[in-house]
Protein backbone atom coordinates (compact mmCIF):
# COMPACT_ATOMS: atom_id res chain seq x y z
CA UNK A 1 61.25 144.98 45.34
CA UNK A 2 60.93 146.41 41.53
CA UNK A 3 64.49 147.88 40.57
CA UNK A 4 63.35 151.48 38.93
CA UNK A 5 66.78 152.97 38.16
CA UNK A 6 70.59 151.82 39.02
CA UNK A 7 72.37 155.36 38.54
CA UNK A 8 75.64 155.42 37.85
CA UNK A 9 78.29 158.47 37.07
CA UNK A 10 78.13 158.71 33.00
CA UNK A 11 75.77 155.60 33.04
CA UNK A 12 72.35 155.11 33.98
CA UNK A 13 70.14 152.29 33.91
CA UNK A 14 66.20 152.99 34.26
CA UNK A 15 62.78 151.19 34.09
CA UNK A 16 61.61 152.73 30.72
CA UNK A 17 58.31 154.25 32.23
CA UNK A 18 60.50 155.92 34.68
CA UNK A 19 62.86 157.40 31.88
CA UNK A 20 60.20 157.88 29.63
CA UNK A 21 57.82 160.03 32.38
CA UNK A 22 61.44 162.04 33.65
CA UNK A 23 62.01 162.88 30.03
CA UNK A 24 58.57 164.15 29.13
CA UNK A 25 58.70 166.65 32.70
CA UNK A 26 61.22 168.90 30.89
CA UNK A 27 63.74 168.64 33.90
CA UNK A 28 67.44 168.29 33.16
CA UNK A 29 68.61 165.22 33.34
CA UNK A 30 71.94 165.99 33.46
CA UNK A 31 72.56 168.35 36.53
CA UNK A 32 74.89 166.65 38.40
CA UNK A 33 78.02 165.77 37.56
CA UNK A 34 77.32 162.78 35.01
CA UNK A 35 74.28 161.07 36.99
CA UNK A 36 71.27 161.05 35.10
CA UNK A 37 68.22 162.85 37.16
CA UNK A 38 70.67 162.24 40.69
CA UNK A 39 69.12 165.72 41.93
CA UNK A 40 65.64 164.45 41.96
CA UNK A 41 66.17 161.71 44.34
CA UNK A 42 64.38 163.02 47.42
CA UNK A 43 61.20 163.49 44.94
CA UNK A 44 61.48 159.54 43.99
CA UNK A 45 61.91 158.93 48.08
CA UNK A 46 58.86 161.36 48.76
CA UNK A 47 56.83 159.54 46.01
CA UNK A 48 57.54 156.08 47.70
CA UNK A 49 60.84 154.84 46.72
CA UNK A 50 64.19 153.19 48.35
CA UNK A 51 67.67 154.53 47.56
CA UNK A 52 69.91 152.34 48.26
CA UNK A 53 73.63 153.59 47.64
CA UNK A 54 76.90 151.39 46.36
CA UNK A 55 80.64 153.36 48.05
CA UNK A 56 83.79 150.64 47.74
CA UNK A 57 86.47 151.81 50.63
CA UNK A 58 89.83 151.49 49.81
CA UNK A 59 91.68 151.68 53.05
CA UNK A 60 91.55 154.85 54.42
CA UNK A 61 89.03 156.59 51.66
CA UNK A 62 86.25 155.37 49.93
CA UNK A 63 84.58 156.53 46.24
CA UNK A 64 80.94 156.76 45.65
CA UNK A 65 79.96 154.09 42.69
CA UNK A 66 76.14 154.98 42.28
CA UNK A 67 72.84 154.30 43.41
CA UNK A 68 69.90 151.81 43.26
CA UNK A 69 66.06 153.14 43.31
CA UNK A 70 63.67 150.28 44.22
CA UNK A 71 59.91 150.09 44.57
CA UNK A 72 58.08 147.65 46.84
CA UNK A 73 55.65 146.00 43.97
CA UNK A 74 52.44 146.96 45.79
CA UNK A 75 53.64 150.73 45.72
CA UNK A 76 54.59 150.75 42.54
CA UNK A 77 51.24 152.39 40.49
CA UNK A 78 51.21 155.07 43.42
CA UNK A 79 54.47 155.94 42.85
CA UNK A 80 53.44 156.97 39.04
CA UNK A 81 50.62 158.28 40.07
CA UNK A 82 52.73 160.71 42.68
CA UNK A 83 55.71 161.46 41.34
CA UNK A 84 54.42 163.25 38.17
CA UNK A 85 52.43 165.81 40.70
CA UNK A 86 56.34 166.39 42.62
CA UNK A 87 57.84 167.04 39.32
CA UNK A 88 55.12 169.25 38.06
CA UNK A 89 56.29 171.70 41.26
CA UNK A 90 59.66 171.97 40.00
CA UNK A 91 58.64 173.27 37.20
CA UNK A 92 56.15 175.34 38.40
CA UNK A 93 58.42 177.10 40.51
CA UNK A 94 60.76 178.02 37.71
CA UNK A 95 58.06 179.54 36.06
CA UNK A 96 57.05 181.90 39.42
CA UNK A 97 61.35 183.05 39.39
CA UNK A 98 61.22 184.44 35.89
């Protein structure tokens, strides 16, 4: 498994093609709370990636640390090749609300 992304509140960790390919779609990548592109994480599932998600528990309660984003190697060019085409319907349907 390629690591793509460990996303962490006010820190964020990514493969620089991923960064570099979120950047250039023109999404926010601060939405949520501190975690860098966290909101688009059922487009990186749909395009072929794992999440895989770090909570410590501290007796009774536990606290959310972040998340990982891995690629099987084979899938990895088909995930480039998809996700671009899910991001480009975000946007696309921002432009239809205006």
């Amino acid at each position: 498994m390629k690591q793509l992304a460990h996303i962490r509140i006010d820190h964020s960790d990514y493969d620089p093609r991923l960064w570099r390919l979120l950047e250039e779609s023109g999404l926010e990548h601060d939405d949520f709370e501190g975690l860098d592109y966290f909101s688009l994480l059922p487009f990186f599932v749909l395009a072929g990636a794992s999440v895989r998600s770090h909570v410590r528990a501290h007796g009774d309660h536990t606290h959310f640390e972040g998340v990982t984003i891995e690629i099987p190697e084979e899938l990895e060019a088909a995930f480039f090749d998809v996700l671009p085409e899910l991001l480009a319907q975000l946007t696309e349907e921002d432009e239809h609300h205006r």
